[in-house]
C-alpha atoms as a PDB file:
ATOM      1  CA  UNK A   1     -16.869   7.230 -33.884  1.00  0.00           C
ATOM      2  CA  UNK A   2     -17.753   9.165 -31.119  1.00  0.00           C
ATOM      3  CA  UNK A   3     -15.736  12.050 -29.163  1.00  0.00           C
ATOM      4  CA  UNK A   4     -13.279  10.643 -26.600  1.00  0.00           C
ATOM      5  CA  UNK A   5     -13.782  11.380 -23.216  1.00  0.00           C
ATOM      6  CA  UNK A   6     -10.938  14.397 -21.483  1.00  0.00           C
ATOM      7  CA  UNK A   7      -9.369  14.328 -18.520  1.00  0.00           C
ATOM      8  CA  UNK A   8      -6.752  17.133 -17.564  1.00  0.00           C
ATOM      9  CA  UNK A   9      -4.029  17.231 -15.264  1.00  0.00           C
ATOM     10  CA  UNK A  10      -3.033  20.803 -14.488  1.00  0.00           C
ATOM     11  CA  UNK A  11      -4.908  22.193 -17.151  1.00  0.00           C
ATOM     12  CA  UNK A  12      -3.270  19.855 -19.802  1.00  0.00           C
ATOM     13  CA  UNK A  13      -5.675  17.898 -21.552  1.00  0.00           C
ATOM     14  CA  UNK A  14      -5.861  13.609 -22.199  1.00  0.00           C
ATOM     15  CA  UNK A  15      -8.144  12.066 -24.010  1.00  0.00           C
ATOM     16  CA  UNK A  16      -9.040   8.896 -22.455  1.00  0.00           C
ATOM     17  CA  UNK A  17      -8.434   5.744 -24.630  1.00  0.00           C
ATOM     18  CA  UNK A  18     -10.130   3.059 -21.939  1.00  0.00           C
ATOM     19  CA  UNK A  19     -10.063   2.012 -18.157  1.00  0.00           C
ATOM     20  CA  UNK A  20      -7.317  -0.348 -16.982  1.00  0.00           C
ATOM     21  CA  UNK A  21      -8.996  -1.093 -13.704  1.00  0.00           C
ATOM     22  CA  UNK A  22     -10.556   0.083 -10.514  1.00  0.00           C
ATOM     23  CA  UNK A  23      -8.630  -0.297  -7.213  1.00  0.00           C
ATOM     24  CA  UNK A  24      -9.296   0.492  -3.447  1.00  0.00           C
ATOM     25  CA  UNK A  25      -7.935   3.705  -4.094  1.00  0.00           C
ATOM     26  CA  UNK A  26      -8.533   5.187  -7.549  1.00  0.00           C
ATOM     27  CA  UNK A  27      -9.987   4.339 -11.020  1.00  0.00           C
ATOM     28  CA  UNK A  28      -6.811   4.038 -13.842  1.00  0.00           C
ATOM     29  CA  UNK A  29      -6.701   5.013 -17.370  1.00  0.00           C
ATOM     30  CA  UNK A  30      -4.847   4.549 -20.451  1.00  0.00           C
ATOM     31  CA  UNK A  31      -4.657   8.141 -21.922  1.00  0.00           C
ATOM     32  CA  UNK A  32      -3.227   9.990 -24.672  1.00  0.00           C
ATOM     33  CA  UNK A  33      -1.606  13.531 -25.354  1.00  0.00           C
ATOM     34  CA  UNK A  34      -3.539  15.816 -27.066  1.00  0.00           C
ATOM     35  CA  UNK A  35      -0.481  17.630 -27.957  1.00  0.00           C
ATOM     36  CA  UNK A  36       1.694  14.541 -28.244  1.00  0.00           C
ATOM     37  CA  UNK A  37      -0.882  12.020 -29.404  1.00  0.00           C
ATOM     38  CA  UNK A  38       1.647   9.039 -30.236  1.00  0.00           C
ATOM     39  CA  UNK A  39       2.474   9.419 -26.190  1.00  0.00           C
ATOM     40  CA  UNK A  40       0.011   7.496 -24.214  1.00  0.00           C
ATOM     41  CA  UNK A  41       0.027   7.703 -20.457  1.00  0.00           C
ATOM     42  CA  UNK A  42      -1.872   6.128 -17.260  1.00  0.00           C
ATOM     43  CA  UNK A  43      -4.056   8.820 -15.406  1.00  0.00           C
ATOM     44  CA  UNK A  44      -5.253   7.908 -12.456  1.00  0.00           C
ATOM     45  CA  UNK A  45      -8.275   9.158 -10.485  1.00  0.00           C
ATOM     46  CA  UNK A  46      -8.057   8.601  -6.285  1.00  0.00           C
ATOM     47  CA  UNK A  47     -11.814   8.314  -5.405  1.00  0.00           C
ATOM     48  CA  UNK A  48     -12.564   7.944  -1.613  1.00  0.00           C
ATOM     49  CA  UNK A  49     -14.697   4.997  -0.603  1.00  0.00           C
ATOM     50  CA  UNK A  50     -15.964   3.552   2.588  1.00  0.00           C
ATOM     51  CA  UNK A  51     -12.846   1.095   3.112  1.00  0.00           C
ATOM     52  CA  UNK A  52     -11.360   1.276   6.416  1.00  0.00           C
ATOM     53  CA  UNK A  53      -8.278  -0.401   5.742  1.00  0.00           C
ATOM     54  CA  UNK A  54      -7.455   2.291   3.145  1.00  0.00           C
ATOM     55  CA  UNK A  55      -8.672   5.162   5.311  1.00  0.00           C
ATOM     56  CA  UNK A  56      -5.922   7.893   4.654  1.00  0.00           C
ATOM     57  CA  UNK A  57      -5.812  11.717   5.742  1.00  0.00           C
ATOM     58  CA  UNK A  58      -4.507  12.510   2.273  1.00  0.00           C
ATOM     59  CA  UNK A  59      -4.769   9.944  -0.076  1.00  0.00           C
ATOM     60  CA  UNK A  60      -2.618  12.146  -2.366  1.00  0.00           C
ATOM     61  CA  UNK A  61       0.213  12.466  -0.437  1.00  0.00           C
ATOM     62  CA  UNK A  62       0.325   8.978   0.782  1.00  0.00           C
ATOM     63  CA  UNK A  63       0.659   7.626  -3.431  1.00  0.00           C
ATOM     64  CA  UNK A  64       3.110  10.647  -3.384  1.00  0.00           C
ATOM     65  CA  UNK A  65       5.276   9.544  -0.503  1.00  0.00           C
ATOM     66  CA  UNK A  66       4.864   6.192  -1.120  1.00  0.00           C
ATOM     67  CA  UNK A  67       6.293   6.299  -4.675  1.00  0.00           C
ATOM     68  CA  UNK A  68       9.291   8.133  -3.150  1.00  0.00           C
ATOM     69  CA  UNK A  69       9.644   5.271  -0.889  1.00  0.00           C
ATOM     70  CA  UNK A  70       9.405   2.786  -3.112  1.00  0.00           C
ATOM     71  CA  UNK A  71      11.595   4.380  -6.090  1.00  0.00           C
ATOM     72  CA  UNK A  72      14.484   4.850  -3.311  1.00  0.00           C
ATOM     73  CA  UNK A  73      14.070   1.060  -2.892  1.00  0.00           C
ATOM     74  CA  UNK A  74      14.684   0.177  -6.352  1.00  0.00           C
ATOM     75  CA  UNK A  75      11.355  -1.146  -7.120  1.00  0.00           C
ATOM     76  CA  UNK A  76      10.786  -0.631 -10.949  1.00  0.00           C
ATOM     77  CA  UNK A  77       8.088   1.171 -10.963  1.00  0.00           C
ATOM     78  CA  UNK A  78       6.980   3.861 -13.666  1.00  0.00           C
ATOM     79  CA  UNK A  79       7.434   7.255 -13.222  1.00  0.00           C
ATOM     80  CA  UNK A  80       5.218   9.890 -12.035  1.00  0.00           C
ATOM     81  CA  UNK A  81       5.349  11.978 -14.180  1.00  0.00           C
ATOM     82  CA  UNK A  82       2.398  15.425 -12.991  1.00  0.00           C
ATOM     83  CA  UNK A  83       0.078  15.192  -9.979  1.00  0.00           C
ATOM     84  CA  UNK A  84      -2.622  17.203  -9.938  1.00  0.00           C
ATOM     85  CA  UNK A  85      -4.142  17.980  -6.391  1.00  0.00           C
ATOM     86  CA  UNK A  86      -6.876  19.855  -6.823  1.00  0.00           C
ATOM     87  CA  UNK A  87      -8.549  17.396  -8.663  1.00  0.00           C
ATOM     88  CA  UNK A  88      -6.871  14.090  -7.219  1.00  0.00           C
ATOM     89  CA  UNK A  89      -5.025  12.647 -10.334  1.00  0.00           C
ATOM     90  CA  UNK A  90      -1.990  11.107 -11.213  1.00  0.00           C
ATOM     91  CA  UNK A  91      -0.244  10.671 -14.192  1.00  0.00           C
ATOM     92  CA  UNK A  92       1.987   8.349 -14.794  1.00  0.00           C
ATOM     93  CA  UNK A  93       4.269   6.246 -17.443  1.00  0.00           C
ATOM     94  CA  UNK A  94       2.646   3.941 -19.156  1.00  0.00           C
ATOM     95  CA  UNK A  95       4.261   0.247 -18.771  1.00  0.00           C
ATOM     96  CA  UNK A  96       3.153  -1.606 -22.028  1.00  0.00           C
ATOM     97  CA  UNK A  97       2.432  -4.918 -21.277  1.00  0.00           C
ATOM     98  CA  UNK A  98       0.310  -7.862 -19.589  1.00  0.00           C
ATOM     99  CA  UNK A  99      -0.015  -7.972 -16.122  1.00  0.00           C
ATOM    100  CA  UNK A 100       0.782 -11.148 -14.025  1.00  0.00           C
ATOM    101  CA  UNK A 101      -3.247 -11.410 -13.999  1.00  0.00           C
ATOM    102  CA  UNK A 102      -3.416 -11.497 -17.713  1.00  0.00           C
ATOM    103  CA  UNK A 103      -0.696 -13.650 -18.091  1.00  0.00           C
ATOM    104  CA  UNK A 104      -1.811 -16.432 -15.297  1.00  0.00           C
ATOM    105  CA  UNK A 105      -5.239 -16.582 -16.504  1.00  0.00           C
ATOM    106  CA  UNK A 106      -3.814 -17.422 -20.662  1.00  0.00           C
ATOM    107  CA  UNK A 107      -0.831 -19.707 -18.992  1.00  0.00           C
ATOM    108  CA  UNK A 108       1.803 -17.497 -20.076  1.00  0.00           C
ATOM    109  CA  UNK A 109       3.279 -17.087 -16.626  1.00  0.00           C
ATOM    110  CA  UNK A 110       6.983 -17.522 -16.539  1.00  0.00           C
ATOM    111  CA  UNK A 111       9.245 -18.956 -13.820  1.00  0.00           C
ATOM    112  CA  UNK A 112      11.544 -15.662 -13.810  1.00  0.00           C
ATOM    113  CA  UNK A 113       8.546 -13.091 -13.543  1.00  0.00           C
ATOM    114  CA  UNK A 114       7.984 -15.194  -9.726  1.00  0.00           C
ATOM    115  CA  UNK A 115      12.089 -15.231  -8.964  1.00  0.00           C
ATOM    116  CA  UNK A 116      11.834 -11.434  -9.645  1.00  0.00           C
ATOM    117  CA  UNK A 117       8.861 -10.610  -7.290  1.00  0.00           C
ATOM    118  CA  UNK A 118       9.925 -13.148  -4.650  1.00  0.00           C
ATOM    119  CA  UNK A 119      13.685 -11.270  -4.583  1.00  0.00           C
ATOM    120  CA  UNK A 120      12.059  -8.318  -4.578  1.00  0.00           C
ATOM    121  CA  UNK A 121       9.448  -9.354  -1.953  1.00  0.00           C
ATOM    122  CA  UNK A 122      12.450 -10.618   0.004  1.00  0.00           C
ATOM    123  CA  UNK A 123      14.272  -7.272  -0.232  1.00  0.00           C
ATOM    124  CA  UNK A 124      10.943  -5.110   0.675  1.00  0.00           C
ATOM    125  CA  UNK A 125      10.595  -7.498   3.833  1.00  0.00           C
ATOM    126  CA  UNK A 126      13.825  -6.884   5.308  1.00  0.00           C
ATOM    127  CA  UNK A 127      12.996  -3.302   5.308  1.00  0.00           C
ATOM    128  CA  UNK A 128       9.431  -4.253   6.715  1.00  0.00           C
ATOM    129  CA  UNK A 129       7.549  -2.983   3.601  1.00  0.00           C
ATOM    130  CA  UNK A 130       4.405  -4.607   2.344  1.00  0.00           C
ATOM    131  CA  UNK A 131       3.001  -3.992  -1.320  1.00  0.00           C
ATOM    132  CA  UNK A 132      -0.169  -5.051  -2.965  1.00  0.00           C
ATOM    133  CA  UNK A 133       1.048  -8.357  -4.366  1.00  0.00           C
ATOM    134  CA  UNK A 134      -2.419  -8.670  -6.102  1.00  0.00           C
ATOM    135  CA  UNK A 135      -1.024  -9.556 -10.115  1.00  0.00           C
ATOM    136  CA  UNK A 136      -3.393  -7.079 -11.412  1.00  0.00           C
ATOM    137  CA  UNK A 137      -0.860  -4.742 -10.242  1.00  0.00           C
ATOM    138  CA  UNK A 138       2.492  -5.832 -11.735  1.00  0.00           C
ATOM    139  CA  UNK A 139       2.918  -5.575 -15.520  1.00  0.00           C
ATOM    140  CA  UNK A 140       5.764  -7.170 -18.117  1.00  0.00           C
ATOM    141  CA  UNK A 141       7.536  -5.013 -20.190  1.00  0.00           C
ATOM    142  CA  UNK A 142      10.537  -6.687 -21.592  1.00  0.00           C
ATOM    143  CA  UNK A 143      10.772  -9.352 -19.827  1.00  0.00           C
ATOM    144  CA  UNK A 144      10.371  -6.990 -16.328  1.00  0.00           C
ATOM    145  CA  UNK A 145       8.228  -7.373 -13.678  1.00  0.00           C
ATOM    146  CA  UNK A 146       7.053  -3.840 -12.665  1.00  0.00           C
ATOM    147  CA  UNK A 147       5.070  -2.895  -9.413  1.00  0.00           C
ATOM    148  CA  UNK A 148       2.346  -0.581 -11.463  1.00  0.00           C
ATOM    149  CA  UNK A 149       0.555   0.685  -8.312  1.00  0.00           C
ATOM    150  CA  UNK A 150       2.262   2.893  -5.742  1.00  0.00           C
ATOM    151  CA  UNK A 151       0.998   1.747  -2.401  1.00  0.00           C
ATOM    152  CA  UNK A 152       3.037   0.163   0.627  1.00  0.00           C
ATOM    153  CA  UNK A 153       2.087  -0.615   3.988  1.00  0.00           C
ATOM    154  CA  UNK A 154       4.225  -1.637   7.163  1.00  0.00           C
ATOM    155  CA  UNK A 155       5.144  -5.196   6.815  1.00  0.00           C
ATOM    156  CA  UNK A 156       2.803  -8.272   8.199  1.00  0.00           C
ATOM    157  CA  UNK A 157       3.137 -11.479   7.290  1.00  0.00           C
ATOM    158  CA  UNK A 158       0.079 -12.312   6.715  1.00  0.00           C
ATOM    159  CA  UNK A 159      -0.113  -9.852   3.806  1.00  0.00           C
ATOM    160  CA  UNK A 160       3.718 -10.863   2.305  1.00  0.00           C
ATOM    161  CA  UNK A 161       3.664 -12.439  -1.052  1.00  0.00           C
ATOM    162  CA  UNK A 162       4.384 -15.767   0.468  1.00  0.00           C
ATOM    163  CA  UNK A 163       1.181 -16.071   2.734  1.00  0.00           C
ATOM    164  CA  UNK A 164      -0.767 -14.321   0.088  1.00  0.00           C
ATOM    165  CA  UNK A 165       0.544 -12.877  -2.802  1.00  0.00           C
ATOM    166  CA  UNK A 166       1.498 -16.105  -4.082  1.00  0.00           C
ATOM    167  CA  UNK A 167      -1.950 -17.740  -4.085  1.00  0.00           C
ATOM    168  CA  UNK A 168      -2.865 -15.661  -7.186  1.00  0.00           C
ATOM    169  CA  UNK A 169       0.208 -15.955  -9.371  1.00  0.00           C
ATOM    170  CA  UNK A 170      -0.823 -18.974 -10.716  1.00  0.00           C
ATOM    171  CA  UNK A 171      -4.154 -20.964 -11.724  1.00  0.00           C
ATOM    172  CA  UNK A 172      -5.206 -21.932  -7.423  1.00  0.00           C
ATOM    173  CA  UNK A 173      -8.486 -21.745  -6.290  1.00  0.00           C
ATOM    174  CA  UNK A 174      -8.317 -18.406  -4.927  1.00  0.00           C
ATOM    175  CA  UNK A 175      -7.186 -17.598  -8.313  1.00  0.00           C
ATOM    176  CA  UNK A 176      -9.766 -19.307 -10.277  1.00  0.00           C
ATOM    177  CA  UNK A 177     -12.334 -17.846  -7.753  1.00  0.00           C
ATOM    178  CA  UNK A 178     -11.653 -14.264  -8.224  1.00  0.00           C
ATOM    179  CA  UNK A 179     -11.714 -14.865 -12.020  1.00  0.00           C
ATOM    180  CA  UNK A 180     -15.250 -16.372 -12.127  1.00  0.00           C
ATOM    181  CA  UNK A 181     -16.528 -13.509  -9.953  1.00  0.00           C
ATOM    182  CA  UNK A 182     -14.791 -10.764 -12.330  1.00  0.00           C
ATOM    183  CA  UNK A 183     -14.804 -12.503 -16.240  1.00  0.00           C
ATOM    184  CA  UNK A 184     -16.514  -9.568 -17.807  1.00  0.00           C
ATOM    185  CA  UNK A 185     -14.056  -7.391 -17.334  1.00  0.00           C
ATOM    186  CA  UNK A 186     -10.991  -9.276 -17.666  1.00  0.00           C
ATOM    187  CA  UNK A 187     -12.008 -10.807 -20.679  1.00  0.00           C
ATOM    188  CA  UNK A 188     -12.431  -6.734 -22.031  1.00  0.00           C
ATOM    189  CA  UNK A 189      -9.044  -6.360 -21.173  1.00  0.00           C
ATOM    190  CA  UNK A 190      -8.091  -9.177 -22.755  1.00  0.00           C
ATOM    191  CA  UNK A 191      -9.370  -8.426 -26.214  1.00  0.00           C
ATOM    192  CA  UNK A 192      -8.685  -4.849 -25.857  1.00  0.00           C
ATOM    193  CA  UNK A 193      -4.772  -5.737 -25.670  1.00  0.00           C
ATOM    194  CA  UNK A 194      -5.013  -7.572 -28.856  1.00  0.00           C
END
């Protein structure tokens, strides 16, 4: 077998065990300690592209403040742990389990996982706060939905998880359609997990 990628975070070393995904913002990676191996972590990369609607001054300070925002909230969320500026990384617990997409897409979604993002969806609202309801970025641990990204926006309604969030939480045709036009990869994940 060959040698594992490294990525560092403040000088401290991870090796990188695969990719979890790529979002707007940043590529994400399940990681392990080098000094800790047992310990694995997600380490996130921000990368800059050419997409207006995620056109930020800082892109590290708004995951930074937004996390804050979010945490004092209540959102379960895991922690963030380091950040490393100078090199635009993140690293964060690791929540061990499927994500709403996985679980949609091999009908193992559960009635409570959409009570728990609709209350909190409800709660977010009323303090006009918008997250990415996209299920790639909620995982199960436990029996616990948690919101593994970091990003809010002001609240529209067009965005809330009832005029969009919900159309990919279970098997719909905007569902179905992003799944035929990104198979590859989430049948990787898939077997990876197993």
């Amino acid at each position: 077998m060959g040698k594992c990628k490294t990525l560092t975070v403040n000088g401290t070393p991870y090796d990188v065990l695969r990719l979890l995904g790529r979002g707007n913002g940043g590529y994400s990676f399940l990681v392990r300690s080098q000094t800790h191996p047992p310990v694995q972590y997600v380490l996130k990369q921000i990368h800059y592209g050419p997409y207006d609607y995620y056109q930020y001054a800082d892109k590290m300070q708004a995951e930074i403040r937004d996390y804050r925002k979010l945490r004092e909230l209540g959102v379960k969320l895991p922690a963030m742990l380091d950040v490393d500026l100078d090199h635009d990384r993140i690293l964060k617990e690791y929540v061990d389990g499927p994500t709403i997409y996985e679980l949609v897409l091999t009908d193992q979604m559960q009635d409570d996982y959409l009570d728990q993002i609709r209350q909190l969806a409800k709660r977010l609202a009323a303090r006009h706060i918008n997250i990415n309801y996209f299920p790639t970025n909620f995982a199960v641990e436990d029996g616990v939905v948690h919101y593994v990204d970091f990003e809010c926006k002001p609240y529209k309604d067009t965005w809330d998880f009832e005029n969009w969030g919900v159309k990919y939480w279970s098997k719909t045709p905007e569902f179905l359609t992003y799944v035929a036009d990104h198979m590859p990869q989430v049948v990787n994940a898939a077997q990876e997990r197993q």
